[in-house]
C-alpha atoms as a PDB file:
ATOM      1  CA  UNK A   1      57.923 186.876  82.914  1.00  0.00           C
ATOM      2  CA  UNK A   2      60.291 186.413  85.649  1.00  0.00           C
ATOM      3  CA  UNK A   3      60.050 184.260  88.681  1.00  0.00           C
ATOM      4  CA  UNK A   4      61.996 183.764  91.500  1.00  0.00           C
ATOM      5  CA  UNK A   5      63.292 179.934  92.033  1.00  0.00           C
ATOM      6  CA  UNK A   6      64.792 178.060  94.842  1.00  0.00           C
ATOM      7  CA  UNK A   7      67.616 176.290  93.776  1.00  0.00           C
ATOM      8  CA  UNK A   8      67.432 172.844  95.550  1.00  0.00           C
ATOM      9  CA  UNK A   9      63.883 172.376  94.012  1.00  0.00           C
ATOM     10  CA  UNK A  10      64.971 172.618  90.294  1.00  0.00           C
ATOM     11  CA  UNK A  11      68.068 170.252  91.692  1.00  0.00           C
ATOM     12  CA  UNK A  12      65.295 167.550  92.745  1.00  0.00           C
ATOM     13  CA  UNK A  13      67.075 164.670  91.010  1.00  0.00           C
ATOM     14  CA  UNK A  14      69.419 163.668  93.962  1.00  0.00           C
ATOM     15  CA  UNK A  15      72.316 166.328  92.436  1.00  0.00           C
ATOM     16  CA  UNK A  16      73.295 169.454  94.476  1.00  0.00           C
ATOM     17  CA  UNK A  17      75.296 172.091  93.773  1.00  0.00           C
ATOM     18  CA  UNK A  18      78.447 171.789  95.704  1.00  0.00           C
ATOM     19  CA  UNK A  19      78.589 175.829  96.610  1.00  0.00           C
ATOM     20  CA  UNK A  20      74.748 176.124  96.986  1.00  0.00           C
ATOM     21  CA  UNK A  21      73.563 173.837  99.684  1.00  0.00           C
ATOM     22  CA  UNK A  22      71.588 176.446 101.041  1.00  0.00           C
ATOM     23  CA  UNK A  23      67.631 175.977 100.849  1.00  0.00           C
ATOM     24  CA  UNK A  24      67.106 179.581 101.413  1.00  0.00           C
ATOM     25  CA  UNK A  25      69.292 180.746  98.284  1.00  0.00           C
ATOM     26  CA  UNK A  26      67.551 182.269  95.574  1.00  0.00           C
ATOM     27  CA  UNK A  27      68.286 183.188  91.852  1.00  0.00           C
ATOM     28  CA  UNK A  28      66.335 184.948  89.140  1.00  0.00           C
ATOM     29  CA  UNK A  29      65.014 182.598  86.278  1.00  0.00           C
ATOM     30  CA  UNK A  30      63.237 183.673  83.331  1.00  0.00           C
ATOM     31  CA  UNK A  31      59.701 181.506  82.688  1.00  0.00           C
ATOM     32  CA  UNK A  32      57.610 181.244  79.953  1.00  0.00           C
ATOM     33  CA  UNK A  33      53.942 181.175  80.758  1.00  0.00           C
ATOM     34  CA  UNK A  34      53.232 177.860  79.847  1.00  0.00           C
ATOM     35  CA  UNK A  35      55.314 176.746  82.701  1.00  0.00           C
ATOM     36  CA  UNK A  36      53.453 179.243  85.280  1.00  0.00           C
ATOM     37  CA  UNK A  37      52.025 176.476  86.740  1.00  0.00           C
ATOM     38  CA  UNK A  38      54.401 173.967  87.827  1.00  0.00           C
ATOM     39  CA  UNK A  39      54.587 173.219  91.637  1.00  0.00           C
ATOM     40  CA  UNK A  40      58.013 174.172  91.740  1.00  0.00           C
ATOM     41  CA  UNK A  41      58.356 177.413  91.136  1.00  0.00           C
ATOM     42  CA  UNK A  42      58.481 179.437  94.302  1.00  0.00           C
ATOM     43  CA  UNK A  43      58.276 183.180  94.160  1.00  0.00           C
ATOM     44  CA  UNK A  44      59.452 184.882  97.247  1.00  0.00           C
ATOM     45  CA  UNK A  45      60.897 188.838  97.973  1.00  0.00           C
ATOM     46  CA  UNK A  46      64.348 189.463  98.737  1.00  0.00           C
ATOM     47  CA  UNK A  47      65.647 191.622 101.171  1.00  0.00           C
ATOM     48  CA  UNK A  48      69.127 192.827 101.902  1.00  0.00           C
ATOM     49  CA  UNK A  49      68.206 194.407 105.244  1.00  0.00           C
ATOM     50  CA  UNK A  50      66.952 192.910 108.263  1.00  0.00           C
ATOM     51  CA  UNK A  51      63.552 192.832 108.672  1.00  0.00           C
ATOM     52  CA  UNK A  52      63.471 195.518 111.066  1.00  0.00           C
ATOM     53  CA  UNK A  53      65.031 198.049 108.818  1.00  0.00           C
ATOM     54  CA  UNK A  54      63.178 197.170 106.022  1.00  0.00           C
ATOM     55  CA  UNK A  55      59.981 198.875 106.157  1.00  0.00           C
ATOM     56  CA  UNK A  56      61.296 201.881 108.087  1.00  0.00           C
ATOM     57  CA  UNK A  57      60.822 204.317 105.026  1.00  0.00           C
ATOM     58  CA  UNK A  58      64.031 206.043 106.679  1.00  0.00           C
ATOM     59  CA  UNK A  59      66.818 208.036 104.172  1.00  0.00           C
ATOM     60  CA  UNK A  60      69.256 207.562 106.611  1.00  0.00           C
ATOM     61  CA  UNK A  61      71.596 204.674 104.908  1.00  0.00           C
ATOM     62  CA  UNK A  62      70.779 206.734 101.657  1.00  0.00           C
ATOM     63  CA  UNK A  63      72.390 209.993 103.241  1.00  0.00           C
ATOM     64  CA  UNK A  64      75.085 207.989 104.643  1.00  0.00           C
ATOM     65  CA  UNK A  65      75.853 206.648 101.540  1.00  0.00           C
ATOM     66  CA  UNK A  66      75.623 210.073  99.670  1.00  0.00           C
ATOM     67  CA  UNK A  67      78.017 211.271 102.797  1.00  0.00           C
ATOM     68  CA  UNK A  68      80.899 208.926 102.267  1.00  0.00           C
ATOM     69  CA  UNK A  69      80.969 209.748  98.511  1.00  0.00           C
ATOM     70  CA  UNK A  70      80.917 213.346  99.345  1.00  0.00           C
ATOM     71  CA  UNK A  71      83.891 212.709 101.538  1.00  0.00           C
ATOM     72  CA  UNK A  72      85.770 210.578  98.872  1.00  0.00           C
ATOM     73  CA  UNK A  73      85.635 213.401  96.784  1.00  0.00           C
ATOM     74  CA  UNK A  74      87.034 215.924  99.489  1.00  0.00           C
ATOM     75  CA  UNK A  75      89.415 213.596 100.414  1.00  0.00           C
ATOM     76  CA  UNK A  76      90.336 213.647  96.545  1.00  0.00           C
ATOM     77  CA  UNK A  77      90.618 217.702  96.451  1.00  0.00           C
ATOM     78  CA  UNK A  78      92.488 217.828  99.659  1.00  0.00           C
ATOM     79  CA  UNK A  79      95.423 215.771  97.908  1.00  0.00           C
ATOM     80  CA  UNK A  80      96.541 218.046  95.400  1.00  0.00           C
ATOM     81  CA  UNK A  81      95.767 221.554  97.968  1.00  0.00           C
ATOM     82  CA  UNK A  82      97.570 219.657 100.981  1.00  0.00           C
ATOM     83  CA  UNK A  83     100.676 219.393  98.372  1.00  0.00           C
ATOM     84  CA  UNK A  84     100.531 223.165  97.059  1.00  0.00           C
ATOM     85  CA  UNK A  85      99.473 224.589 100.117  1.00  0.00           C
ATOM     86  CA  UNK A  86     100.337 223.008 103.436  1.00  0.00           C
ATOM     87  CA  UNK A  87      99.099 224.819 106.451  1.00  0.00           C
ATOM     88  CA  UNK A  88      97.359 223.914 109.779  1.00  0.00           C
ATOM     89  CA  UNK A  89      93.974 224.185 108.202  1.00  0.00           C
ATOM     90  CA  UNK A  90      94.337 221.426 105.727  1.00  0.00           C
ATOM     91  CA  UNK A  91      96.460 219.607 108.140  1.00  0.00           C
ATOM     92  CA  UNK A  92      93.221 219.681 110.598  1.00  0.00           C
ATOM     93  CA  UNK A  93      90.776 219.202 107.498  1.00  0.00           C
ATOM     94  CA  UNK A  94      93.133 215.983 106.146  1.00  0.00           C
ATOM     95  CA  UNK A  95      92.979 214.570 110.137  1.00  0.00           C
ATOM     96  CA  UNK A  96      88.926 214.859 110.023  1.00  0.00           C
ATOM     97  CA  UNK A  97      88.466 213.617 106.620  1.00  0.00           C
ATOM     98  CA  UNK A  98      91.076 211.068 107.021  1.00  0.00           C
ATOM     99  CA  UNK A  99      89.772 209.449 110.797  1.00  0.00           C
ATOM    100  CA  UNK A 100      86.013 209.670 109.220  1.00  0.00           C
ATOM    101  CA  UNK A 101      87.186 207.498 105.877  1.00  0.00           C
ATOM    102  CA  UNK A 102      88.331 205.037 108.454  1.00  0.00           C
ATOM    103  CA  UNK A 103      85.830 205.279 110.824  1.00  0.00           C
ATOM    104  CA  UNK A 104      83.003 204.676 108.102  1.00  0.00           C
ATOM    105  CA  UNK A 105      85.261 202.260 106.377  1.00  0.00           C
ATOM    106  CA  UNK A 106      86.074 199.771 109.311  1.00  0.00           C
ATOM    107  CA  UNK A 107      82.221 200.292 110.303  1.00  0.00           C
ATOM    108  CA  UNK A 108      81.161 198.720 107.378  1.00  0.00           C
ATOM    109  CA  UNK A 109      83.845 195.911 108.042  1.00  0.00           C
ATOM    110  CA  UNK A 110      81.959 195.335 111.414  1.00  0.00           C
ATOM    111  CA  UNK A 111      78.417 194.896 110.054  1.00  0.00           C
ATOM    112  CA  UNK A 112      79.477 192.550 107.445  1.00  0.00           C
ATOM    113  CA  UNK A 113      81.560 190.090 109.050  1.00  0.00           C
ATOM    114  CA  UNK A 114      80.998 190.679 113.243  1.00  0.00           C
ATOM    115  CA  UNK A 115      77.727 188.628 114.457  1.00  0.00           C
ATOM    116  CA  UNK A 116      76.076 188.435 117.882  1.00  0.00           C
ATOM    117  CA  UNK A 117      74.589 191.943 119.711  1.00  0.00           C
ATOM    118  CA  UNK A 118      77.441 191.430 122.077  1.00  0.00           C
ATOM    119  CA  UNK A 119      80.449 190.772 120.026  1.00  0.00           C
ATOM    120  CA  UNK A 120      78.541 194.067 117.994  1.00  0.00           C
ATOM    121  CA  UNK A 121      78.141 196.304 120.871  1.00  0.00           C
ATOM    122  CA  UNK A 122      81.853 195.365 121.675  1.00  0.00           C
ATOM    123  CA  UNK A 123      83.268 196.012 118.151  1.00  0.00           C
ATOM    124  CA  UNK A 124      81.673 199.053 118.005  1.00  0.00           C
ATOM    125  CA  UNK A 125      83.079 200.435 120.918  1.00  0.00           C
ATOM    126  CA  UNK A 126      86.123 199.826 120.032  1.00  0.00           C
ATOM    127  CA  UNK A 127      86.173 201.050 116.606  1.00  0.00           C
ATOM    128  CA  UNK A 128      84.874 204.712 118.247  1.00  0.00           C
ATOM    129  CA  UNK A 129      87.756 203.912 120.603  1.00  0.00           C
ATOM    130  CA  UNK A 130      90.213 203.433 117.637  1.00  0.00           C
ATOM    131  CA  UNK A 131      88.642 206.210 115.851  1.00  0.00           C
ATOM    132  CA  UNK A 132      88.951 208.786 118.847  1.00  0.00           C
ATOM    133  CA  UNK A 133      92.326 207.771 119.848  1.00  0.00           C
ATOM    134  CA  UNK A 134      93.747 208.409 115.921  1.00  0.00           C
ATOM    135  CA  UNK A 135      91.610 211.675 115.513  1.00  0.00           C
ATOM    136  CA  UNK A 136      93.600 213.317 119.040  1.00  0.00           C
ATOM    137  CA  UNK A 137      96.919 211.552 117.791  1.00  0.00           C
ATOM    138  CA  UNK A 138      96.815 213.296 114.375  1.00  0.00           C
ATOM    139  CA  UNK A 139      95.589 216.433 115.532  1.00  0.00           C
ATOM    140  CA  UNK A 140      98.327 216.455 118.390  1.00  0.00           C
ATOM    141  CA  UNK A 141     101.216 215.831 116.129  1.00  0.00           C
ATOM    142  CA  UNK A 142      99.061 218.496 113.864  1.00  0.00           C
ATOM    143  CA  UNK A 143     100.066 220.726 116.679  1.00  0.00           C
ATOM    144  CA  UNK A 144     103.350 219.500 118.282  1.00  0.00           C
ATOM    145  CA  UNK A 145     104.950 218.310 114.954  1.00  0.00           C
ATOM    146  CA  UNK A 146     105.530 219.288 111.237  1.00  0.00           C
ATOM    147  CA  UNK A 147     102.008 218.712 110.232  1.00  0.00           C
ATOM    148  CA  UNK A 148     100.433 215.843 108.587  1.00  0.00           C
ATOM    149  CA  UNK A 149     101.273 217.884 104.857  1.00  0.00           C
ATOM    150  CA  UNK A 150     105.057 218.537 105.598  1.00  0.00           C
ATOM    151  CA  UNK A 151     105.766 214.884 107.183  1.00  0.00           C
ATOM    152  CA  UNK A 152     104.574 213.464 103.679  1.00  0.00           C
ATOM    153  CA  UNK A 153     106.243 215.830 101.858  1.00  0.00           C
ATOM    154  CA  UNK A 154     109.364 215.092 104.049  1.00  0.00           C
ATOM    155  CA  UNK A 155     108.869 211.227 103.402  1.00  0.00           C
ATOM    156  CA  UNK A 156     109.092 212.122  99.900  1.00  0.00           C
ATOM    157  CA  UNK A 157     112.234 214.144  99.660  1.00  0.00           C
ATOM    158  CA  UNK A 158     114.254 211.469 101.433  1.00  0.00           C
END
């Protein structure tokens, strides 16, 4: 049987781990059942999404998550057609798929490490601003340049 433990109660002789101070960390420990009973032993559930989100029911974050691995994949069969076949329509394609890889990438950089509803709302708004502003500057030189496909392919031959 497993049980869930807090760590600072099996470290109850005066000894803490230096990493762990945390009360509220928890780690899996397998228990036998004769020590079921013992006072210390502190089952508890643990959730990776804010309490809010967590009873939702919602498939959103699942098709989100199916989404960007779709897109890796595109990403990964645009490489090979953008170098046999450049053209404006993979150009365009590469300048969607590309801004949306960074969009959902630096997203995810902003929910991990940005804290506070302001300093959220504010990082937020400027990744869409960063986002927007790289989606109109590839599709412009898309349309007043070589082409995202022949400006690699350029870089290369040099």
């Amino acid at each position: 049987m497993a049980a869930l433990v807090r760590i600072s109660s099996v470290c109850h002789r005066g000894v803490s781990p230096l990493l762990f101070r945390s009360s509220s960390l928890i780690r899996p420990l397998a228990v036998q059942n004769k020590d079921r009973d013992c006072p210390y032993l502190i089952s508890a559930k643990i959730h990776a999404t804010p309490s809010n989100y967590a009873g939702s029911g919602s498939k959103a974050a699942s098709l989100h998550w199916t989404g960007e691995r779709i897109l890796s994949i595109v990403l990964l069969g645009l490489a090979p057609v953008a170098y046999y076949y450049p053209g404006p329509a993979v150009d365009y394609s590469l300048a969607a798929a590309l801004t949306l890889h960074g969009h959902w990438g630096l997203g995810q950089v902003v929910t991990d490490y940005v804290h506070g509803d302001f300093k959220v709302k504010m990082a937020n708004a400027g990744l869409f601003l960063l986002s927007t502003v790289t989606f109109a500057g590839l599709c412009y030189f898309n349309y007043h340049d070589v082409g995202i496909c022949k400006a690699v392919a350029l870089l290369w031959s040099k």
